[in-house]
Each structure stands twice: as structure tokens, then as C-alpha cells.
N, C-alpha and C. Protein backbone atom coordinates (compact mmCIF):
# COMPACT_ATOMS: atom_id res chain seq x y z
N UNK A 1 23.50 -4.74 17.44
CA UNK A 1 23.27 -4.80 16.01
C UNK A 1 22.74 -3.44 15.53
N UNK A 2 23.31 -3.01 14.73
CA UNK A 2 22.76 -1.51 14.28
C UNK A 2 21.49 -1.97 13.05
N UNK A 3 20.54 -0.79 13.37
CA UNK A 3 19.70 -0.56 12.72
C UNK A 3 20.04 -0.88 10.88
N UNK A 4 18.92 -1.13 10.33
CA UNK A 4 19.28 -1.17 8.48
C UNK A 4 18.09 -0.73 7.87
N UNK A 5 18.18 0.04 6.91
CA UNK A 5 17.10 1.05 6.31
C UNK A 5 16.88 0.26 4.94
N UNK A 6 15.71 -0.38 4.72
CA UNK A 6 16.06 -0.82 3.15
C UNK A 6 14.48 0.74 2.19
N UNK A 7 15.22 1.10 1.66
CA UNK A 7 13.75 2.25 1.09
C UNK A 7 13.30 1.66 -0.04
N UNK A 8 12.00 2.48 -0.78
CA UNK A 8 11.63 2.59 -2.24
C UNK A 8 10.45 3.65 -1.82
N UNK A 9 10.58 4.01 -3.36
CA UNK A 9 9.45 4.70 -3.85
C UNK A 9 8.99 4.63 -5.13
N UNK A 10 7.71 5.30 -5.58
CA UNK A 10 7.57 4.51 -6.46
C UNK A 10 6.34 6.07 -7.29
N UNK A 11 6.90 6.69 -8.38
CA UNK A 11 5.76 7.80 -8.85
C UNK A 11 4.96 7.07 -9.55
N UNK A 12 3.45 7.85 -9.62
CA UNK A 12 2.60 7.18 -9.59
C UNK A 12 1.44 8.45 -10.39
N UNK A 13 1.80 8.13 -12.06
CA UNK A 13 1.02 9.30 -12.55
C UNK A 13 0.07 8.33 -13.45
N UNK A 14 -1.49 9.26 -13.35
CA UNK A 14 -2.40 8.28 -13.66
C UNK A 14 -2.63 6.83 -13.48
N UNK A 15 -2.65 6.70 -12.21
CA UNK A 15 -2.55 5.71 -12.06
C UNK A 15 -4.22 4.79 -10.99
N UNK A 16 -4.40 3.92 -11.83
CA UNK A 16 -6.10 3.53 -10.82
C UNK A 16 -5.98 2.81 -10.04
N UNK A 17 -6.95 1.62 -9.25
CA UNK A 17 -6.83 1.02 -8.30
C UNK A 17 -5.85 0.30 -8.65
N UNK A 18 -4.65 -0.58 -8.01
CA UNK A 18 -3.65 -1.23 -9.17
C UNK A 18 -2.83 -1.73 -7.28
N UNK A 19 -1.59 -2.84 -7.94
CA UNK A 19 -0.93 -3.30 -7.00
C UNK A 19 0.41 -3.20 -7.46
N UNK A 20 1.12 -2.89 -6.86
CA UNK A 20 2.75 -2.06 -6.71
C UNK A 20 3.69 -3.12 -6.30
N UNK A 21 4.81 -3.56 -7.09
CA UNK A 21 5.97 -4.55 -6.44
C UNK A 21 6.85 -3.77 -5.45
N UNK A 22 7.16 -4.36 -4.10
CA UNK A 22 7.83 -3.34 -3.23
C UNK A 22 8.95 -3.98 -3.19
N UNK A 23 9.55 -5.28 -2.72
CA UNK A 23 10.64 -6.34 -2.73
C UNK A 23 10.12 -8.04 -2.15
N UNK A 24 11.00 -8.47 -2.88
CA UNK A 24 10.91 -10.01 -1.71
C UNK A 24 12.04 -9.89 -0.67
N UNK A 25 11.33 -10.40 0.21
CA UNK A 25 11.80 -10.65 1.78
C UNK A 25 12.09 -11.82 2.03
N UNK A 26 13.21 -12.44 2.13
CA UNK A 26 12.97 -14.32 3.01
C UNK A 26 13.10 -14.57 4.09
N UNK A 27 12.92 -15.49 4.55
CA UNK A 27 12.26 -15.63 5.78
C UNK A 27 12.88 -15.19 6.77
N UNK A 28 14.34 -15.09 7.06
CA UNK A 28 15.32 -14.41 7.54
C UNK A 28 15.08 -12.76 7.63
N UNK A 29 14.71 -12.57 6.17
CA UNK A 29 14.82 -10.66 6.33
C UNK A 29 13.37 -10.27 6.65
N UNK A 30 12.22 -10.86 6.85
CA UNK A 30 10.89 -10.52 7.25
C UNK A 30 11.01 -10.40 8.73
N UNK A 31 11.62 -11.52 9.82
CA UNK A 31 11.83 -11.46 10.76
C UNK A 31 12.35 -10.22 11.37
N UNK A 32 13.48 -9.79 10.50
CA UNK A 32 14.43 -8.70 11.21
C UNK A 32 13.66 -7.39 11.10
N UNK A 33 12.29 -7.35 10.02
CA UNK A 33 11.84 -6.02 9.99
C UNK A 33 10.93 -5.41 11.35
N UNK A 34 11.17 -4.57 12.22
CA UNK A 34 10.33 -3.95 13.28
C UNK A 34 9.16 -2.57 12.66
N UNK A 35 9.64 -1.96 11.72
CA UNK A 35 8.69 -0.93 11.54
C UNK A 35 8.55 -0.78 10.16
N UNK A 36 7.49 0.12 9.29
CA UNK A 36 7.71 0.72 8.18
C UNK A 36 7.09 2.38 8.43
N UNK A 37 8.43 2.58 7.84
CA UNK A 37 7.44 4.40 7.76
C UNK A 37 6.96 4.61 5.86
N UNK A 38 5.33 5.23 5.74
CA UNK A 38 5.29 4.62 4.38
C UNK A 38 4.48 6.40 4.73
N UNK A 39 4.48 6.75 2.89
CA UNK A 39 4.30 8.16 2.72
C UNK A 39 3.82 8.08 1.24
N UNK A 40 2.25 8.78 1.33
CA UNK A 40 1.59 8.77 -0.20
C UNK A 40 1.15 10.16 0.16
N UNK A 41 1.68 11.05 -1.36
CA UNK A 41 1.30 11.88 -1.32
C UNK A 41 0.72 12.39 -2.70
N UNK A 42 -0.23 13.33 -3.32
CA UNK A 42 -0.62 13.39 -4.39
C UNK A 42 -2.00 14.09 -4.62
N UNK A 43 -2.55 14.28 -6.09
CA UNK A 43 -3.40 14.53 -6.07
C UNK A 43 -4.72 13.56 -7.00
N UNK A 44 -6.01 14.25 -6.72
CA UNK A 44 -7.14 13.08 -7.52
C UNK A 44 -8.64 13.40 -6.66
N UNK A 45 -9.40 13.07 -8.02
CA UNK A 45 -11.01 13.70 -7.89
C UNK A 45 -11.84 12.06 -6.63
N UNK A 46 -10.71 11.46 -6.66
CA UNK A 46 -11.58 10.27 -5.78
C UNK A 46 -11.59 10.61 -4.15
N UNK A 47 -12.50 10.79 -3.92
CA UNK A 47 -12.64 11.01 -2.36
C UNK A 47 -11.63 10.52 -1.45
N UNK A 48 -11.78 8.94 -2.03
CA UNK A 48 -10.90 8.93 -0.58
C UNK A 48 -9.65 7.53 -1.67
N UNK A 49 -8.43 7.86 -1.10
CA UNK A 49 -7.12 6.98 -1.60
C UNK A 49 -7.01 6.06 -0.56
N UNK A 50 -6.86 4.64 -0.81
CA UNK A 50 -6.37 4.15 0.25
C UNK A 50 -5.29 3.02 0.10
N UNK A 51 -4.67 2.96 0.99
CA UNK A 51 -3.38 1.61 0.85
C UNK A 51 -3.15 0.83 1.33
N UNK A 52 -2.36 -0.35 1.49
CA UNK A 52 -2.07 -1.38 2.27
C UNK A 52 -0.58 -2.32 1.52
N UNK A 53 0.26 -2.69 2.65
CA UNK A 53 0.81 -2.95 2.39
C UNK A 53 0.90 -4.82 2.73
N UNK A 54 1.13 -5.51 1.40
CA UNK A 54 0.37 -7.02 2.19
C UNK A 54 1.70 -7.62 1.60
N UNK A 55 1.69 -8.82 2.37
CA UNK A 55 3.05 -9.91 1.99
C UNK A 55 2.17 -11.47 1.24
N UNK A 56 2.81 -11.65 0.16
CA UNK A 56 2.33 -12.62 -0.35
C UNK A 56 3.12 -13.84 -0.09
N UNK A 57 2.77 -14.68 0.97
CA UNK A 57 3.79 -15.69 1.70
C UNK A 57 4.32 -16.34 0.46
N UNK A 58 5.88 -16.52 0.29
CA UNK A 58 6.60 -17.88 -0.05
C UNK A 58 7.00 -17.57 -2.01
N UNK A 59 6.01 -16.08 -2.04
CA UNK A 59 5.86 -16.40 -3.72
C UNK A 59 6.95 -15.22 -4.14
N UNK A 60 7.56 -15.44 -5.19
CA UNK A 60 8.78 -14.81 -5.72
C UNK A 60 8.02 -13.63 -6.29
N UNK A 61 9.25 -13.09 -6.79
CA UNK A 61 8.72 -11.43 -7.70
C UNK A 61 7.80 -11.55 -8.94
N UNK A 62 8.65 -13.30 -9.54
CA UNK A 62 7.96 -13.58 -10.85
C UNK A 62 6.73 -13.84 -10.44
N UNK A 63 5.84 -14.08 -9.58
CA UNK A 63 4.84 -14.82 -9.69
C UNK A 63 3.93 -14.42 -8.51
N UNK A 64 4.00 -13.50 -8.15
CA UNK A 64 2.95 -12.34 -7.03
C UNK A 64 1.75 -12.46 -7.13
N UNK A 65 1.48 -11.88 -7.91
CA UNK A 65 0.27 -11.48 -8.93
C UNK A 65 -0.79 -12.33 -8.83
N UNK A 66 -0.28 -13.42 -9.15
CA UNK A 66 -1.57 -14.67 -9.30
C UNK A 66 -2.54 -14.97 -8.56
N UNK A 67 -2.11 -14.87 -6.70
CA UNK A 67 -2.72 -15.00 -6.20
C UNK A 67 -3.69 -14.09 -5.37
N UNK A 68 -3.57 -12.44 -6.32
CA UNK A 68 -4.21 -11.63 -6.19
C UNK A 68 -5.76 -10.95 -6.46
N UNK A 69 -6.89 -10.95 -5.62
CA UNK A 69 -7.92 -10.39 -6.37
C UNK A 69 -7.44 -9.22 -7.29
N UNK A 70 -8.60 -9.37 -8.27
CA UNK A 70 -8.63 -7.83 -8.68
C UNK A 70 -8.64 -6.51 -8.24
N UNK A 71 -7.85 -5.58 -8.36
CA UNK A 71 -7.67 -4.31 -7.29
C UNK A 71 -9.33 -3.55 -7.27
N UNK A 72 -9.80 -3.86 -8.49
CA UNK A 72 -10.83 -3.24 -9.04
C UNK A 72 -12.01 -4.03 -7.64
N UNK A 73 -11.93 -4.91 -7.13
CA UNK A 73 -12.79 -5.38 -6.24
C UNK A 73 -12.90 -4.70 -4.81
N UNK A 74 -11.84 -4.31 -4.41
CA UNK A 74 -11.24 -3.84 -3.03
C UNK A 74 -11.74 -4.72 -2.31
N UNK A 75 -11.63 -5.90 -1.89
CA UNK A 75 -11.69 -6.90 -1.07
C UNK A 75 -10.94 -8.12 -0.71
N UNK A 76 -10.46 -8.56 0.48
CA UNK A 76 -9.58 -9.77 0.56
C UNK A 76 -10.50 -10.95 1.15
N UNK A 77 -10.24 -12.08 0.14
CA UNK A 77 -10.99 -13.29 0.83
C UNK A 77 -10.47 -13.87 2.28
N UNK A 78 -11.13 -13.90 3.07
CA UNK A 78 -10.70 -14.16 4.06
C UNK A 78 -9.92 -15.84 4.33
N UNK A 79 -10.05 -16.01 3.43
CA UNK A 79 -9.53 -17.70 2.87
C UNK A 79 -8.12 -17.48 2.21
N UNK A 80 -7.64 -16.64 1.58
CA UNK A 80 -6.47 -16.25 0.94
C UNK A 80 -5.69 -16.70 1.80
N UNK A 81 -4.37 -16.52 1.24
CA UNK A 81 -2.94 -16.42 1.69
C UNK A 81 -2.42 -15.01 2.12
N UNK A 82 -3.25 -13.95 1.85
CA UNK A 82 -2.53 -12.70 1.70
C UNK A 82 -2.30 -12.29 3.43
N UNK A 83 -1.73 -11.39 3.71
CA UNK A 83 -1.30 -10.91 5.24
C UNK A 83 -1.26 -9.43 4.90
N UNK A 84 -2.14 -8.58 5.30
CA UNK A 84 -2.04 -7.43 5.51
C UNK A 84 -1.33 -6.86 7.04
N UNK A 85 -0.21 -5.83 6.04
CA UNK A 85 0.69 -6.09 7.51
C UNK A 85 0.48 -4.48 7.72
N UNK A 86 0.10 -3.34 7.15
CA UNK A 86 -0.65 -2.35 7.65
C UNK A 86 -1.35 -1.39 6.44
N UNK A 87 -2.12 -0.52 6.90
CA UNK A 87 -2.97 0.25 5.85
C UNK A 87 -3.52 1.29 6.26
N UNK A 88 -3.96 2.22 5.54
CA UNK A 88 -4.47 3.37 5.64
C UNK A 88 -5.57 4.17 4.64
N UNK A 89 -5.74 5.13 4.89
CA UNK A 89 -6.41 5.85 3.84
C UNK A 89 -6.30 7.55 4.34
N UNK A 90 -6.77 8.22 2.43
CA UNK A 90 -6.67 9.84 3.11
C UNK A 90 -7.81 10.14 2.24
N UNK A 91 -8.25 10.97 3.15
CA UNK A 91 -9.41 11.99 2.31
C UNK A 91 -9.04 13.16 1.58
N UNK A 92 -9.13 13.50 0.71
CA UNK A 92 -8.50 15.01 -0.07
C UNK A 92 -8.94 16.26 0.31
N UNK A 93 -8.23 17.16 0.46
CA UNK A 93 -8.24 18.60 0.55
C UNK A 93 -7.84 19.44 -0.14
N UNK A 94 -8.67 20.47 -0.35
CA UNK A 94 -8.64 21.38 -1.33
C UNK A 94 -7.93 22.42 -0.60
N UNK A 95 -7.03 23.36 -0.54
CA UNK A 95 -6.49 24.45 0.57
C UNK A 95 -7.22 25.73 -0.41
N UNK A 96 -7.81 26.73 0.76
CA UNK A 96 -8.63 27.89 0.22
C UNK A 96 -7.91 28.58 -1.19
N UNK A 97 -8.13 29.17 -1.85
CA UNK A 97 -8.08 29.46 -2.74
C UNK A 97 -7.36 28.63 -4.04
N UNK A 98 -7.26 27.49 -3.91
CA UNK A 98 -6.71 26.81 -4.76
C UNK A 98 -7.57 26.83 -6.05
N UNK A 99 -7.57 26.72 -7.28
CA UNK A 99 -8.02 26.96 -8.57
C UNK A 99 -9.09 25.86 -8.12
N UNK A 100 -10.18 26.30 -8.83
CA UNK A 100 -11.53 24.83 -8.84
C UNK A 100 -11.23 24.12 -9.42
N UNK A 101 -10.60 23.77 -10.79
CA UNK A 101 -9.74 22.74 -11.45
C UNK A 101 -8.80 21.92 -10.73
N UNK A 102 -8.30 22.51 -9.56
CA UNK A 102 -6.96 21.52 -9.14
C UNK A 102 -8.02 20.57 -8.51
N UNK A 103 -7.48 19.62 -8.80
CA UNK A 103 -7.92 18.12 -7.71
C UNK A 103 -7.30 18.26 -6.72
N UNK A 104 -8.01 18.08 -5.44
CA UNK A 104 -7.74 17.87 -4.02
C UNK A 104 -6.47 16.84 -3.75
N UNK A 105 -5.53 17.29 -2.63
CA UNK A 105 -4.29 16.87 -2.38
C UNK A 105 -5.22 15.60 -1.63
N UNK A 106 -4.45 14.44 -1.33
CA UNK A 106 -4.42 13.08 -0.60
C UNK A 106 -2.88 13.32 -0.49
N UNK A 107 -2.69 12.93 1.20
CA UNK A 107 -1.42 12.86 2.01
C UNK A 107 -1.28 12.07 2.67
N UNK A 108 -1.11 11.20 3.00
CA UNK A 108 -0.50 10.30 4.40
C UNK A 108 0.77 9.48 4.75
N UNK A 109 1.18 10.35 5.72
CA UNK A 109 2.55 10.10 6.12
C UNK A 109 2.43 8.83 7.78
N UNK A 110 2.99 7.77 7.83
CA UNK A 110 3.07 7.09 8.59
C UNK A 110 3.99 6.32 9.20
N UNK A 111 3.71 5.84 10.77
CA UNK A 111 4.88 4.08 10.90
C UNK A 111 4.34 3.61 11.51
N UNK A 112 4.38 2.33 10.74
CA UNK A 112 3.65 1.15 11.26
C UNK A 112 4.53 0.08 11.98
N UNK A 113 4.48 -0.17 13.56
CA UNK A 113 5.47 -1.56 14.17
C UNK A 113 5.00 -2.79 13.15
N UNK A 114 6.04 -3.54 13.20
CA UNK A 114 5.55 -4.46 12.38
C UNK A 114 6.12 -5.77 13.31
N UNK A 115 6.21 -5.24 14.89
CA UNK A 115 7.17 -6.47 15.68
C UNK A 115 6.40 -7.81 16.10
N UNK A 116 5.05 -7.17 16.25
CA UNK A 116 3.71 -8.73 15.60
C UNK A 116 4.08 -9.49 14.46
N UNK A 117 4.95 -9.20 13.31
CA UNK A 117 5.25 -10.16 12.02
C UNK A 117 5.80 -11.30 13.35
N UNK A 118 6.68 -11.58 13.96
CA UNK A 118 7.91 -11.90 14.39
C UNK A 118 6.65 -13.84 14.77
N UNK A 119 5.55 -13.23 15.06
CA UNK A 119 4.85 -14.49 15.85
C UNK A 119 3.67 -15.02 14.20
N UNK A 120 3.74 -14.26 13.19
CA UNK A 120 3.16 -14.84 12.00
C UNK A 120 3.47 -15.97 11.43
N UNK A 121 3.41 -17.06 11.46
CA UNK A 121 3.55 -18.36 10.77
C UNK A 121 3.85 -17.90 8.97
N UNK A 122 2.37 -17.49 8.66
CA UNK A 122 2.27 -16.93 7.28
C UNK A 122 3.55 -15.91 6.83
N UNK A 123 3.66 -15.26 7.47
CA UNK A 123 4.53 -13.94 6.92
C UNK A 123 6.00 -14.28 7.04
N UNK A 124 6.72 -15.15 8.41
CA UNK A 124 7.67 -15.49 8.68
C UNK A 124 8.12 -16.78 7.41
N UNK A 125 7.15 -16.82 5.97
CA UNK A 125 7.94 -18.30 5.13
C UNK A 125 8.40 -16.92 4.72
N UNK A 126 8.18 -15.44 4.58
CA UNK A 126 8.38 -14.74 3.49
C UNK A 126 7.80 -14.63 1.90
N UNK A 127 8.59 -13.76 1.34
CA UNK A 127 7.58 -13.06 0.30
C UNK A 127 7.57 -12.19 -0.37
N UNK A 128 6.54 -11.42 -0.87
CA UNK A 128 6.39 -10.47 -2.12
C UNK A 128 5.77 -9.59 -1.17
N UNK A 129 6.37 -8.79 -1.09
CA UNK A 129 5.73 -7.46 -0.12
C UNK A 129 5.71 -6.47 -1.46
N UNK A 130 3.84 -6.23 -1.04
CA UNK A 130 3.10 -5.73 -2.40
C UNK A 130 2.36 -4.82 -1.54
N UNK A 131 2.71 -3.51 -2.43
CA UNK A 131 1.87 -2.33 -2.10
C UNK A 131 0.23 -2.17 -3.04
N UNK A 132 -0.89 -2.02 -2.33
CA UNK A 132 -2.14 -1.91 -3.13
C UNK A 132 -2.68 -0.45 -2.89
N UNK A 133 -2.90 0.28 -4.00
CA UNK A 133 -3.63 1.59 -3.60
C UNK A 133 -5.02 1.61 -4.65
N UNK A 134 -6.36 2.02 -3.58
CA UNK A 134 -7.44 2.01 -4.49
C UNK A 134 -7.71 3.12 -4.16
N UNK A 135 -8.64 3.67 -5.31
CA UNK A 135 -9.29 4.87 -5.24
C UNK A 135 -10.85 4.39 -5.11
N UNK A 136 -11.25 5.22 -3.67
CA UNK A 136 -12.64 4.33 -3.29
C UNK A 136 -13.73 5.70 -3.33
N UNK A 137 -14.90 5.17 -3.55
CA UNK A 137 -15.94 6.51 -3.60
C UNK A 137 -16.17 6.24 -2.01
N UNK A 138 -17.56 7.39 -1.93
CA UNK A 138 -18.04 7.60 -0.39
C UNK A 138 -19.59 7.43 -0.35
N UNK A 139 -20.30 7.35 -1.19
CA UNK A 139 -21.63 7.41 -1.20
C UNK A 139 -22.26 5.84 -1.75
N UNK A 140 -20.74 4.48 -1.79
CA UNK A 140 -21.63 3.38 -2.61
C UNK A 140 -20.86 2.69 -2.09
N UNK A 141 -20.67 2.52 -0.28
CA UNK A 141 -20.22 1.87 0.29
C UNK A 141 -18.21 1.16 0.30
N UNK A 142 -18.06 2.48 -0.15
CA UNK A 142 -16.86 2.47 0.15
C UNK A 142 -16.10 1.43 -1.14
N UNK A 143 -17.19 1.38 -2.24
CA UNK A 143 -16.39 0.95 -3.86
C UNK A 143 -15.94 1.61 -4.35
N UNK A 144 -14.46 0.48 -5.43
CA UNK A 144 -13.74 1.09 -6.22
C UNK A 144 -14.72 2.14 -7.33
N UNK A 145 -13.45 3.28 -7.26
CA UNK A 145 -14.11 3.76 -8.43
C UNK A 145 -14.00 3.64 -9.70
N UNK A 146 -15.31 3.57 -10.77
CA UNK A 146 -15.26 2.77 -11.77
C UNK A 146 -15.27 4.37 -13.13
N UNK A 147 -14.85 5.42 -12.76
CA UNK A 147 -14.70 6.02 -13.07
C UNK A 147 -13.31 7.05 -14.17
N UNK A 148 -12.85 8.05 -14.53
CA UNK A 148 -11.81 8.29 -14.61
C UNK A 148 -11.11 8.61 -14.14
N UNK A 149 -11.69 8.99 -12.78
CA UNK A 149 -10.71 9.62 -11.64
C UNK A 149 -8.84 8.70 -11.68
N UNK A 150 -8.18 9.64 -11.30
CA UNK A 150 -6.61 8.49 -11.22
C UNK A 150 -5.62 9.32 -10.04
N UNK A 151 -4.77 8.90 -9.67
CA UNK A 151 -4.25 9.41 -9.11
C UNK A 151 -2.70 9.81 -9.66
N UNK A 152 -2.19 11.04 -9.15
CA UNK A 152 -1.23 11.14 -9.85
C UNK A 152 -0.16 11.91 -8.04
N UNK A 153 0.94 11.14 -8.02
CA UNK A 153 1.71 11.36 -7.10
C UNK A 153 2.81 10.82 -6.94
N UNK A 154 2.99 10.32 -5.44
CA UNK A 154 5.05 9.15 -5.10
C UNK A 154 4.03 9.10 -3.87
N UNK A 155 4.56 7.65 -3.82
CA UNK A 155 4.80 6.85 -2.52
C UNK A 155 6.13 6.23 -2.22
N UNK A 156 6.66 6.49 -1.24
CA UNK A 156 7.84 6.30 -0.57
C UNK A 156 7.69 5.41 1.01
N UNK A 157 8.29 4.19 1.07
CA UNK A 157 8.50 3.77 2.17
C UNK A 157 10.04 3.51 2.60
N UNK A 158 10.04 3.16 3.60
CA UNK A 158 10.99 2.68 4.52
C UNK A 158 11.06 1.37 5.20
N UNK A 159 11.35 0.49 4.87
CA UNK A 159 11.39 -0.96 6.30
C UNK A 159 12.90 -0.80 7.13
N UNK A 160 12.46 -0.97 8.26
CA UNK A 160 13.60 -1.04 9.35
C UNK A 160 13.70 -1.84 10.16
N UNK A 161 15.22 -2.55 10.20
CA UNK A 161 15.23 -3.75 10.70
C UNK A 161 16.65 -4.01 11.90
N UNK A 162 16.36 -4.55 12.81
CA UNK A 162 17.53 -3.69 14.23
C UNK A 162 18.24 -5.08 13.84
């Protein structure tokens, strides 16, 4: 069976803690996925960017949302439905002589196996595979920031499925 590439990306100007539609998957096409390669790149005054990519079992495109905390919380009840199927974060860098005005770059390029979905009960009904990116401070325990900071960039993934 040959490999199948399904992509997206998605620019992302001014944009705050917030949750991203990526596709629905059914239960058939969640199975077949083995990896994602996922890529945020950009700039912003928030220390640190971070992401995750979660599947909302069983629920269509229309209706994702609902069973989502607020991004503004950065927290998942451990009682939810949600399945975090991988995540990350980047800290920003300034490269030497860059203007004091520019906001620090946030980068992270990745791939995540995803061949653990295959034994998920939850993830295998399928779903709303939803991208979340928050902008988190560093000095107040790792909370959203309630600030103006935003981010402005593209995130681009990949799912691959043999």
C-alpha cells in the first residue's frame, strides 16, 4: 500500500490563544494515520508559543467547539473527551543584531508517530482533529497571556498514512 500525504496550513496573523479546524477523520482514516510532521513558525512578545494537536472523538466540523475549554484557560479536564495526540512548545529568539522592535522568532519544526492511535478506543470512533496554540508567560506558572502580545506566522502540517 503506498504511502498518502493529506497537508494543511493555516497563516496566522494576530492571532491569541485560540483553536484551529485541521479536518475530520473517520474511523477508518484515523486508523491509517502513522505520523504527523507539524511546523509553526513566526513571530511574538510571548515567551513561550505552544501547541497541540487533539482529536475531538465522534464530533463533526459543525460542532467541535462545544466541547472545548476556553483556550484562554490552557488546561484539559482530565474527565473530557479530548485526546491529545501530540504537542510542543518554542521559546523565542532574537538573532544578534536584529532591530529591538522586532519580536523574537518562535519555530518548531516536528514528527510525531502517531502508531499508538491504532490501540485508542477514544480516537479510533474518529473526529475533529483540532489544532490549539497558546501564548503562555514564564514567570506565573506557565499562564495564558492576558495581554496584547499575538502571534503572527503559518503553521503547516502533514498526516501520513501507509
Amino acid at each position: 500500500m503506498a504511502s498518502h500525504k493529506v497537508p494543511g496550513n493555516r497563516k496566522l496573523i494576530g492571532s491569541k490563544s485560540e483553536y484551529y479546524f485541521m479536518l475530520y477523520a473517520g474511523t477508518e482514516e484515523v486508523k491509517s494515520y502513522d505520523r504527523i510532521d507539524f511546523g509553526m513558525f513566526g513571530r511574538s512578545w510571548a515567551p513561550i508559543v505552544s501547541w497541540a494537536v487533539i482529536v475531538v472523538p465522534h464530533e463533526p466540523e459543525s460542532n467541535w467547539r462545544k466541547n472545548l475549554p476556553n483556550p484562554s484557560v490552557n488546561n484539559m479536564d482530565p474527565a473530557s473527551s479530548l485526546c491529545v495526540i501530540a504537542s510542543g512548545s518554542s521559546n523565542g529568539y532574537k538573532p544578534i543584531g536584529d532591530d529591538k522592535n522586532d519580536r523574537p522568532f518562535h519555530g518548531v519544526r516536528t514528527t510525531v508517530p502517531l502508531n499508538k492511535l491504532k490501540y485508542d478506543r477514544e480516537v479510533l470512533r474518529g473526529g475533529s482533529l483540532i489544532l490549539e496554540i497558546n501564548l503562555l508567560e514564564v514567570f506565573h506558572g506557565g499562564d495564558v497571556v492576558d495581554s496584547d502580545h499575538t502571534f503572527d506566522g503559518q503553521v503547516f502540517w502533514n498526516l501520513y498514512s501507509n
